[in-house]
PDB file of N, CA and C in Angstrom:
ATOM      1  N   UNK A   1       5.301  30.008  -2.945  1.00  0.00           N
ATOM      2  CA  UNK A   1       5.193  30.228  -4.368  1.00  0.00           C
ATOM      3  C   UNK A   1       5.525  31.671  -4.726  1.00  0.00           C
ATOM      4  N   UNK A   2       5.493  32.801  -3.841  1.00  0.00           N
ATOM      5  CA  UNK A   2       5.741  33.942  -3.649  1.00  0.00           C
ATOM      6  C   UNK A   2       7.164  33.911  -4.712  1.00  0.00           C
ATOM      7  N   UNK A   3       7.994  33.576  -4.142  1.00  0.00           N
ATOM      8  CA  UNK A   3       9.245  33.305  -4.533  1.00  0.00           C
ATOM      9  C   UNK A   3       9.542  32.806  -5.477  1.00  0.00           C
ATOM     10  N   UNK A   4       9.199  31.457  -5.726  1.00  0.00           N
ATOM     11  CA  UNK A   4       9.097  31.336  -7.346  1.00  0.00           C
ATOM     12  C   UNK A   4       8.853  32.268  -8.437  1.00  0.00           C
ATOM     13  N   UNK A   5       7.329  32.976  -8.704  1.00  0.00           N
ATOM     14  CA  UNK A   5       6.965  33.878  -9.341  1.00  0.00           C
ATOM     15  C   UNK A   5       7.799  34.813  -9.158  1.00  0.00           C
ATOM     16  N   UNK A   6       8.601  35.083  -8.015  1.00  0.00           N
ATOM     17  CA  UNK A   6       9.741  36.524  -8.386  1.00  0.00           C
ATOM     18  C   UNK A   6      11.322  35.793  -9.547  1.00  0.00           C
ATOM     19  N   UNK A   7      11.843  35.056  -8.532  1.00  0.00           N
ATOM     20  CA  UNK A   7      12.907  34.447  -8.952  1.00  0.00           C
ATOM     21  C   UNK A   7      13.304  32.987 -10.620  1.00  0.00           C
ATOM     22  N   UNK A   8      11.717  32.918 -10.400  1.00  0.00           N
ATOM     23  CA  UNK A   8      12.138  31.504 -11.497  1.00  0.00           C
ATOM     24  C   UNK A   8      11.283  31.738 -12.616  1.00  0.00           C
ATOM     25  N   UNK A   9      11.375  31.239 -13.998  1.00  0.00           N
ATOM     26  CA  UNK A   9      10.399  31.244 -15.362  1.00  0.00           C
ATOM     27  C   UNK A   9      10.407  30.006 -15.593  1.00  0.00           C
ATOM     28  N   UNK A  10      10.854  29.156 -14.800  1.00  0.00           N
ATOM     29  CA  UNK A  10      10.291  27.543 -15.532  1.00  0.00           C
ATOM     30  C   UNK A  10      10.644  26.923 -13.655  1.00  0.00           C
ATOM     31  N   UNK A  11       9.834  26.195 -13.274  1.00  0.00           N
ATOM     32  CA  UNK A  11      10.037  25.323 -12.018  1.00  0.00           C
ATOM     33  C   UNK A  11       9.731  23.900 -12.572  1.00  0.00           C
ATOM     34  N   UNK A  12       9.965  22.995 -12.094  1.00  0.00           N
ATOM     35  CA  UNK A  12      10.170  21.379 -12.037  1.00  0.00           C
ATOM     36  C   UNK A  12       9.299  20.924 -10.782  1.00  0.00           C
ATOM     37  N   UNK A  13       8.732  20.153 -10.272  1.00  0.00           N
ATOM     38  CA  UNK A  13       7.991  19.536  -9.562  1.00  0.00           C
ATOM     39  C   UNK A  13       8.565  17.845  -9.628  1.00  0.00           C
ATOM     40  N   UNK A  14       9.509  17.466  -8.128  1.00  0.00           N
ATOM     41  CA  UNK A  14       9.407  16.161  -8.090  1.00  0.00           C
ATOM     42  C   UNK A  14       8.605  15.231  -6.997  1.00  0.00           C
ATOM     43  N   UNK A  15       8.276  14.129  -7.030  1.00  0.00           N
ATOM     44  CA  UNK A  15       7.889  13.283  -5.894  1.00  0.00           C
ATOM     45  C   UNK A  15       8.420  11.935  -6.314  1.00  0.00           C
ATOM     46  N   UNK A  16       8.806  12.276  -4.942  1.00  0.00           N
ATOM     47  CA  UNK A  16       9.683  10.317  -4.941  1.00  0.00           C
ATOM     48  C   UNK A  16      10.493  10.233  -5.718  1.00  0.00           C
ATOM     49  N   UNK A  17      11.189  10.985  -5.969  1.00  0.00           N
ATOM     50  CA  UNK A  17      12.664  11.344  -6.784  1.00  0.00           C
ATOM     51  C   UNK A  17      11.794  11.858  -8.477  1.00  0.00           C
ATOM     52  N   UNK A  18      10.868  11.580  -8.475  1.00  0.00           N
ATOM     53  CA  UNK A  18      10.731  11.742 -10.198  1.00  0.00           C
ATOM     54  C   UNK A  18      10.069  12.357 -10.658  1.00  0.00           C
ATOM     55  N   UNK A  19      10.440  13.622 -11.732  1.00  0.00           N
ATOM     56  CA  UNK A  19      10.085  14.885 -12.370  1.00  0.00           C
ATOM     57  C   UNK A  19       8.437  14.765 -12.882  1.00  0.00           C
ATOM     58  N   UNK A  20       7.360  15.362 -11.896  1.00  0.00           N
ATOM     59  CA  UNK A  20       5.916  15.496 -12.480  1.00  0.00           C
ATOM     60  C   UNK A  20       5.337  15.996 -13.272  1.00  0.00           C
ATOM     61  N   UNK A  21       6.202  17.566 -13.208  1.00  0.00           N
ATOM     62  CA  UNK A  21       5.516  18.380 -14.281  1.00  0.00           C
ATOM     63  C   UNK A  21       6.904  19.465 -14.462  1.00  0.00           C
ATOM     64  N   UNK A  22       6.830  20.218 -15.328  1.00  0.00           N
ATOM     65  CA  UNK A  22       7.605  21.354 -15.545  1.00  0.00           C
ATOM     66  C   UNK A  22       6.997  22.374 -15.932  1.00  0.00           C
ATOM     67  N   UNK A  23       7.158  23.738 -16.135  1.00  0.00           N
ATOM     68  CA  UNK A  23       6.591  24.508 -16.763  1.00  0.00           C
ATOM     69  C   UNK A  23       6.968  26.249 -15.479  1.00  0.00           C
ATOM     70  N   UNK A  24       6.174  27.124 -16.218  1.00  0.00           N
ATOM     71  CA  UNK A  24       6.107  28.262 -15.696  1.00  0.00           C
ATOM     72  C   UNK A  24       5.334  28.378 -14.056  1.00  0.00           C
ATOM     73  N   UNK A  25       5.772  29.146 -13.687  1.00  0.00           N
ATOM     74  CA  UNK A  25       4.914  29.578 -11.844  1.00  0.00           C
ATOM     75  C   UNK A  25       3.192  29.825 -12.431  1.00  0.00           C
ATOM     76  N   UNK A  26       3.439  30.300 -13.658  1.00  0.00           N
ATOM     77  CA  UNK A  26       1.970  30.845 -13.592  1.00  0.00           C
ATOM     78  C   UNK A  26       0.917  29.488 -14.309  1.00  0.00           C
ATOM     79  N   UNK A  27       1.670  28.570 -15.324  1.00  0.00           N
ATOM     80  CA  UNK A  27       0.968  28.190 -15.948  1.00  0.00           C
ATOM     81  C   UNK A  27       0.941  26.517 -14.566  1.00  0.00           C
ATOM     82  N   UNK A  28       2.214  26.503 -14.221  1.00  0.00           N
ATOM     83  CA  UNK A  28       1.758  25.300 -12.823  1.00  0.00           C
ATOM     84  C   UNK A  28       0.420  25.692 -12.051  1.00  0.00           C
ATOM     85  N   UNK A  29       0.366  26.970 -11.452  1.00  0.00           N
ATOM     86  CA  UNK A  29      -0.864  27.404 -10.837  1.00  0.00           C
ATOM     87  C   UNK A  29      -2.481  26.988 -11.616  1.00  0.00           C
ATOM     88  N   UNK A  30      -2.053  27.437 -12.609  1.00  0.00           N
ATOM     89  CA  UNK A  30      -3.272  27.258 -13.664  1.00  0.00           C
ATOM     90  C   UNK A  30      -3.728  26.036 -13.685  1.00  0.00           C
ATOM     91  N   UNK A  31      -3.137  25.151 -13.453  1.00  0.00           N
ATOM     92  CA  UNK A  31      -2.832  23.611 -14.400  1.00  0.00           C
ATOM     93  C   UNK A  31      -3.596  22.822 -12.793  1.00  0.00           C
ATOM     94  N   UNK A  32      -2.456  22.946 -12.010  1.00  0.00           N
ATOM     95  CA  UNK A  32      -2.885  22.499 -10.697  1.00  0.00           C
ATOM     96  C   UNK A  32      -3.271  23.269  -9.505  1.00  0.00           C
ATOM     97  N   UNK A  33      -3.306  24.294  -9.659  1.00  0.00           N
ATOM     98  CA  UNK A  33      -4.088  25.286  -8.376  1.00  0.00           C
ATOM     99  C   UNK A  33      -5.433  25.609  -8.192  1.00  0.00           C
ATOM    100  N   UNK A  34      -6.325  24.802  -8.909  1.00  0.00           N
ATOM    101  CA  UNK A  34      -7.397  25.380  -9.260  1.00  0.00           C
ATOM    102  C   UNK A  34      -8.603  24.683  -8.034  1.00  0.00           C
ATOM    103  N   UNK A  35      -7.577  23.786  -7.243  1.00  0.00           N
ATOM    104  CA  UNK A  35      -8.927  23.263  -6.481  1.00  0.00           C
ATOM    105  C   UNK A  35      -7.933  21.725  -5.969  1.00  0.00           C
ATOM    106  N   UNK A  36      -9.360  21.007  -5.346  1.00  0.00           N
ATOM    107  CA  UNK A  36      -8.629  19.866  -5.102  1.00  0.00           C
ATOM    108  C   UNK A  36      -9.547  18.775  -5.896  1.00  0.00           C
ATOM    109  N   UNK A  37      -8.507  17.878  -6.031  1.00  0.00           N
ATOM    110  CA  UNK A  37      -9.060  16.527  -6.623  1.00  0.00           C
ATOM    111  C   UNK A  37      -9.192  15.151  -5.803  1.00  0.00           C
ATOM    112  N   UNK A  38     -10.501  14.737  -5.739  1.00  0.00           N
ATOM    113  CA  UNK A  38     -10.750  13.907  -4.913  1.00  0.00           C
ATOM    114  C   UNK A  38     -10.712  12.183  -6.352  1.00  0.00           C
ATOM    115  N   UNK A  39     -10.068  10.859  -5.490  1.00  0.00           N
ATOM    116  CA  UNK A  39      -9.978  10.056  -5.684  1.00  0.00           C
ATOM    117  C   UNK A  39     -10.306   9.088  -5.064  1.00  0.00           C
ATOM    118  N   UNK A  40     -10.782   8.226  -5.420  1.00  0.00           N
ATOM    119  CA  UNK A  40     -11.455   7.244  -4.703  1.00  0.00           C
ATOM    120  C   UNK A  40     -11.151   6.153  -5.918  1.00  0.00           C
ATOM    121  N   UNK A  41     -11.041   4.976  -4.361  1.00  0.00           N
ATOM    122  CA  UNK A  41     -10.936   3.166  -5.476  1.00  0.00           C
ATOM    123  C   UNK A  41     -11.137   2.494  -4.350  1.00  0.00           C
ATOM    124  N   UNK A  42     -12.512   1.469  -5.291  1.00  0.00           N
ATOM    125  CA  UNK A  42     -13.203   0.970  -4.721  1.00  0.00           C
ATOM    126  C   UNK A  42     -12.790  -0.648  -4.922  1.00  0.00           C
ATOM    127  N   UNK A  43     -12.443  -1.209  -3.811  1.00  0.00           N
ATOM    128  CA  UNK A  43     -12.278  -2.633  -3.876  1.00  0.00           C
ATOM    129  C   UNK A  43     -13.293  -3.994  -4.086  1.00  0.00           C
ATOM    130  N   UNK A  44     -14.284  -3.224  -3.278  1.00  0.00           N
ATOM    131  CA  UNK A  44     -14.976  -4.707  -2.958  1.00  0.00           C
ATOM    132  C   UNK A  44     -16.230  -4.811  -4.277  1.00  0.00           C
ATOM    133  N   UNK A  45     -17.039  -4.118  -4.252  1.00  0.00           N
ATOM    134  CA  UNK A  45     -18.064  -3.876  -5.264  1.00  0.00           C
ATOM    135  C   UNK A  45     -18.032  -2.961  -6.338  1.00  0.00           C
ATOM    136  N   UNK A  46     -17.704  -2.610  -7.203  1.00  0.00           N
ATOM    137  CA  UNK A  46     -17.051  -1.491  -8.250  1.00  0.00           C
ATOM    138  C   UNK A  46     -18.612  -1.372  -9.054  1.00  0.00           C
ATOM    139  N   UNK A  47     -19.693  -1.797  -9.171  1.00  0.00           N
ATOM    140  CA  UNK A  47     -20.603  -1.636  -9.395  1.00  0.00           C
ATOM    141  C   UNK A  47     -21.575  -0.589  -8.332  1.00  0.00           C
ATOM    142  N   UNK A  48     -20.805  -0.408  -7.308  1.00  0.00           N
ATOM    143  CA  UNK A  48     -21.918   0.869  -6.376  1.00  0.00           C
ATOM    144  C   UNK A  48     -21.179   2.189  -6.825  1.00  0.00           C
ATOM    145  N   UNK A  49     -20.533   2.149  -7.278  1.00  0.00           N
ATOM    146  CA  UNK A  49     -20.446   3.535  -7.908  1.00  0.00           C
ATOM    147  C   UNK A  49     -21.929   4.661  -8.418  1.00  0.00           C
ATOM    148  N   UNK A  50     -22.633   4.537  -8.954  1.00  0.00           N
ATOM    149  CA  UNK A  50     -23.543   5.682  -8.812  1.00  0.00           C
ATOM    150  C   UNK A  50     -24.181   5.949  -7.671  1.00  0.00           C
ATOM    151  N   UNK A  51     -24.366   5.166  -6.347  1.00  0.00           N
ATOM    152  CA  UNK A  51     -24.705   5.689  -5.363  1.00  0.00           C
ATOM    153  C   UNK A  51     -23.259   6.731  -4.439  1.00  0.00           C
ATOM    154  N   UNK A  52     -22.250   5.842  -4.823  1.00  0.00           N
ATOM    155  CA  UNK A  52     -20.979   7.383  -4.709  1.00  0.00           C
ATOM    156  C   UNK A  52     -20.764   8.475  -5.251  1.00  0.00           C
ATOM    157  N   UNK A  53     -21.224   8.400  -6.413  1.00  0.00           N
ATOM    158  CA  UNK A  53     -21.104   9.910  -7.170  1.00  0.00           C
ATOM    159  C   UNK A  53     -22.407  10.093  -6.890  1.00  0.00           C
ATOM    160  N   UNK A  54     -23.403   9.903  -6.656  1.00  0.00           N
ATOM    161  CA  UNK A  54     -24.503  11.204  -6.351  1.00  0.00           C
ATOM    162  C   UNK A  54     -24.562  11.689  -4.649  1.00  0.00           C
ATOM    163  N   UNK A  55     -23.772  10.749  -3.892  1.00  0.00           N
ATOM    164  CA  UNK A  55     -23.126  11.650  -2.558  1.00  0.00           C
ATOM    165  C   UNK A  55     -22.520  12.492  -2.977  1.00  0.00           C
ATOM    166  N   UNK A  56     -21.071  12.202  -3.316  1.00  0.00           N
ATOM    167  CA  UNK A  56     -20.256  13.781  -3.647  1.00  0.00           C
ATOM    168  C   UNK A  56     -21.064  14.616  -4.698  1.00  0.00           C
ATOM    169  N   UNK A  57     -21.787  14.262  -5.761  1.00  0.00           N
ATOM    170  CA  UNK A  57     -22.525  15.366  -6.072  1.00  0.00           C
ATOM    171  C   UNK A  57     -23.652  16.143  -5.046  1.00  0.00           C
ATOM    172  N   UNK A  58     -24.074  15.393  -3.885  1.00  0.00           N
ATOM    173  CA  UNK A  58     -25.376  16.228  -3.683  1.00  0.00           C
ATOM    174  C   UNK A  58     -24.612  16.681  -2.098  1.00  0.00           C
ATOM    175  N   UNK A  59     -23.398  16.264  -1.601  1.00  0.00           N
ATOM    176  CA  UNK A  59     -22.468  17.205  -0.379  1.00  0.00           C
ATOM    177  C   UNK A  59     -21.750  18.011  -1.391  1.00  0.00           C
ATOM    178  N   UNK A  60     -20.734  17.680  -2.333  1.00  0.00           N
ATOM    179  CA  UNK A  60     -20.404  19.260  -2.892  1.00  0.00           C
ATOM    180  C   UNK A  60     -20.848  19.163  -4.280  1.00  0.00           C
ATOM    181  N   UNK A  61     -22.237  20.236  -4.256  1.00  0.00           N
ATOM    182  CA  UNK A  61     -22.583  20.599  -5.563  1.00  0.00           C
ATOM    183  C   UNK A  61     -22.007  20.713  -6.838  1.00  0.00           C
ATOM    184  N   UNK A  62     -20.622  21.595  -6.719  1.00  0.00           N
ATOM    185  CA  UNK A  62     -19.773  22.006  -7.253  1.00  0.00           C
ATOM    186  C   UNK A  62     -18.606  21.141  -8.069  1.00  0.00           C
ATOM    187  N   UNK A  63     -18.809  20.113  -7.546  1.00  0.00           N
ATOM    188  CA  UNK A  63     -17.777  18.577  -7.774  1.00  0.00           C
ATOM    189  C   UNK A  63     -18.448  18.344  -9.275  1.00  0.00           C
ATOM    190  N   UNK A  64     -16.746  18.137  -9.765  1.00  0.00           N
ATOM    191  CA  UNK A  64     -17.504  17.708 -11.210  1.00  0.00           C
ATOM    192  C   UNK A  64     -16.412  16.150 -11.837  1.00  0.00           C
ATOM    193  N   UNK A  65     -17.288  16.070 -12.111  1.00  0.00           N
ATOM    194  CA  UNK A  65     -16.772  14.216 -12.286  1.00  0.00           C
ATOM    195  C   UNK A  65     -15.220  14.638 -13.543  1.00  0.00           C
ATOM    196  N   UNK A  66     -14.197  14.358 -13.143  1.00  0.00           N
ATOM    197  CA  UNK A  66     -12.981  14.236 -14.167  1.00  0.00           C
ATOM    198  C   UNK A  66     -12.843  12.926 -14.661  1.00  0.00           C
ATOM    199  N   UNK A  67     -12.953  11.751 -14.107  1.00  0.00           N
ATOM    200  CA  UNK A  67     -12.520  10.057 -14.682  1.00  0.00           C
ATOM    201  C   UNK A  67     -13.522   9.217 -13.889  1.00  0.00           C
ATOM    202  N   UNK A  68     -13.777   8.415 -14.912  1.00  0.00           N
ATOM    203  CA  UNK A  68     -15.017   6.873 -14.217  1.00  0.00           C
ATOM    204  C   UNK A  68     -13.721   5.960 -14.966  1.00  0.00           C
ATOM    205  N   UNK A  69     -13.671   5.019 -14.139  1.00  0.00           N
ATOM    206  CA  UNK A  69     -13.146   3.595 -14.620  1.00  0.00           C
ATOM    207  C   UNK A  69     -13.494   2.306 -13.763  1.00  0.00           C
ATOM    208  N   UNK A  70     -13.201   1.599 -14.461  1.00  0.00           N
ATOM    209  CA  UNK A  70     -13.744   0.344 -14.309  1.00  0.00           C
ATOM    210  C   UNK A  70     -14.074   0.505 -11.792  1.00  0.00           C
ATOM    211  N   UNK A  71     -12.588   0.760 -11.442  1.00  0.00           N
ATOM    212  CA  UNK A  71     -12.854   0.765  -9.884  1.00  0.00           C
ATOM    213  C   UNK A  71     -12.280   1.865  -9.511  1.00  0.00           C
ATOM    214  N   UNK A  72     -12.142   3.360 -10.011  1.00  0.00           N
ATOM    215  CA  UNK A  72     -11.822   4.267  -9.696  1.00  0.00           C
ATOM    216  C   UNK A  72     -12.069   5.307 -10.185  1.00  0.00           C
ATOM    217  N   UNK A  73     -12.595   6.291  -9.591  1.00  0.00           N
ATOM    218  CA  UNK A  73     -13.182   7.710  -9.953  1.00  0.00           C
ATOM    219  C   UNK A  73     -12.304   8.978  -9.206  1.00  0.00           C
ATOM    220  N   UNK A  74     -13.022   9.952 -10.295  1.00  0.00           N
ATOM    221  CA  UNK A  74     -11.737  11.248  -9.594  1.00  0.00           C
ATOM    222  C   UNK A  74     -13.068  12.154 -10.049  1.00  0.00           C
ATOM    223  N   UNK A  75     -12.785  13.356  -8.721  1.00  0.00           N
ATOM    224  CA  UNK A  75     -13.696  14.261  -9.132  1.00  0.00           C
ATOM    225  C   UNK A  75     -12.854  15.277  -8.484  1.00  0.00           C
ATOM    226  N   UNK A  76     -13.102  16.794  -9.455  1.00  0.00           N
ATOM    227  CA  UNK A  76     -12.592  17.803  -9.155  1.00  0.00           C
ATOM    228  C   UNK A  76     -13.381  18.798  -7.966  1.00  0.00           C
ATOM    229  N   UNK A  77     -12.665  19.132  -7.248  1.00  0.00           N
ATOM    230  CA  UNK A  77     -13.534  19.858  -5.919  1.00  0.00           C
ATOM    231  C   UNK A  77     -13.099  21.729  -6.594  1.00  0.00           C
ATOM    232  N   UNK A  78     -13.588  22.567  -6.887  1.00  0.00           N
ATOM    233  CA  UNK A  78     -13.235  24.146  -6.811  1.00  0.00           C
ATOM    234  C   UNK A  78     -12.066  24.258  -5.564  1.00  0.00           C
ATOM    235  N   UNK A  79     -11.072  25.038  -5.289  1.00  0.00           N
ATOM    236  CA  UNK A  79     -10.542  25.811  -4.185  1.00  0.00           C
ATOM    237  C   UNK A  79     -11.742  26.877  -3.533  1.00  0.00           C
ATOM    238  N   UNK A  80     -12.300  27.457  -4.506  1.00  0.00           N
ATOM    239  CA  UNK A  80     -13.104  28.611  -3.884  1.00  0.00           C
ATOM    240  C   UNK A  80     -14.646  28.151  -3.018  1.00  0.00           C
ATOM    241  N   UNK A  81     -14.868  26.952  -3.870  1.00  0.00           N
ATOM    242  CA  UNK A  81     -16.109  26.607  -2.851  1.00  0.00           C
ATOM    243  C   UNK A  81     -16.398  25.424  -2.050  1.00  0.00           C
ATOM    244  N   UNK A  82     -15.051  25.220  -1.545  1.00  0.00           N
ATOM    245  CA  UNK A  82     -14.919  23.565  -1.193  1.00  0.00           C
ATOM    246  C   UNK A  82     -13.409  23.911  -0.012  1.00  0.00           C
ATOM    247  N   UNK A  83     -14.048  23.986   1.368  1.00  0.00           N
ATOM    248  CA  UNK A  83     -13.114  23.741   2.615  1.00  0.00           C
ATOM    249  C   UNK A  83     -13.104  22.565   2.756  1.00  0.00           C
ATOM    250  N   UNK A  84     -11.508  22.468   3.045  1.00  0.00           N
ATOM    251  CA  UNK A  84     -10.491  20.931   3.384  1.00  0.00           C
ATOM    252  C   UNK A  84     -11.081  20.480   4.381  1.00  0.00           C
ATOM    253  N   UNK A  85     -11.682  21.449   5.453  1.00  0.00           N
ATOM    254  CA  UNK A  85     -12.276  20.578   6.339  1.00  0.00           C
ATOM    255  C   UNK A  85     -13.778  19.554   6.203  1.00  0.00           C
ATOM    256  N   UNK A  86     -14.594  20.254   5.264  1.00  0.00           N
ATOM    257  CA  UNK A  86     -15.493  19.831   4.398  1.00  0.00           C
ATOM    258  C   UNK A  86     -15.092  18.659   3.507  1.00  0.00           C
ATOM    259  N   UNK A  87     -14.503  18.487   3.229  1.00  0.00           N
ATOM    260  CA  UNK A  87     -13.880  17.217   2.261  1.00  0.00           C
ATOM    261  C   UNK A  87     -13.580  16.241   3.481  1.00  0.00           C
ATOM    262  N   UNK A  88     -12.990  16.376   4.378  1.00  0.00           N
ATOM    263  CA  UNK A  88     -13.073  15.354   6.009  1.00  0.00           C
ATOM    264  C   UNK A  88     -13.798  14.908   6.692  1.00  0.00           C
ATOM    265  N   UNK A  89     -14.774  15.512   6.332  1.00  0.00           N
ATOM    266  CA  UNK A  89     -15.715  15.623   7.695  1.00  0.00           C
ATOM    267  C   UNK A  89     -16.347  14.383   7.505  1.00  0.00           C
ATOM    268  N   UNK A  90     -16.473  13.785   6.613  1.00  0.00           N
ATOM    269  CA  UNK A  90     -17.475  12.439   6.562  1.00  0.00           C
ATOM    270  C   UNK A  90     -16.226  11.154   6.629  1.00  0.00           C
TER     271      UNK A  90
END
């Protein structure tokens, strides 16, 4: 990203051939650098969901719920207080 921020004022982001986001080095960082996002979808019982979110709430404190739906939840993890290896370990 070094490089970007010297050389570019607008970058493009694709996956799987197709354009995700656009925008500036600084405001991509902003937008998506801020941490990781954990997802989960649940097949079999979609009703145990509050015993899943008060695991990831009570292993990372810091996790804050972004989407509930009907069989899938997303929660935001910090970068600063949340190691990748910590997000594995279970």
């Amino acid at each position: 990203m070094a490089e970007c921020d010297l050389l570019c004022s607008r970058l493009a982001i694709m996956v799987n051939g197709k354009l995700c986001c656009v925008g500036s080095p600084q405001y991509l960082k902003h937008k998506f650098g801020a941490g990781y996002t954990v997802t989960l979808r649940m097949v079999e019982n979609p009703m145990d969901w509050e015993r899943i979110i008060c695991f990831i709430c009570s292993t990372f404190p810091s996790a804050s719920l972004k989407a509930h739906h009907y069989n899938i939840v997303e929660f935001s993890l910090p970068l600063k207080q949340v190691t990748l290896s910590s997000v594995f370990k279970f």
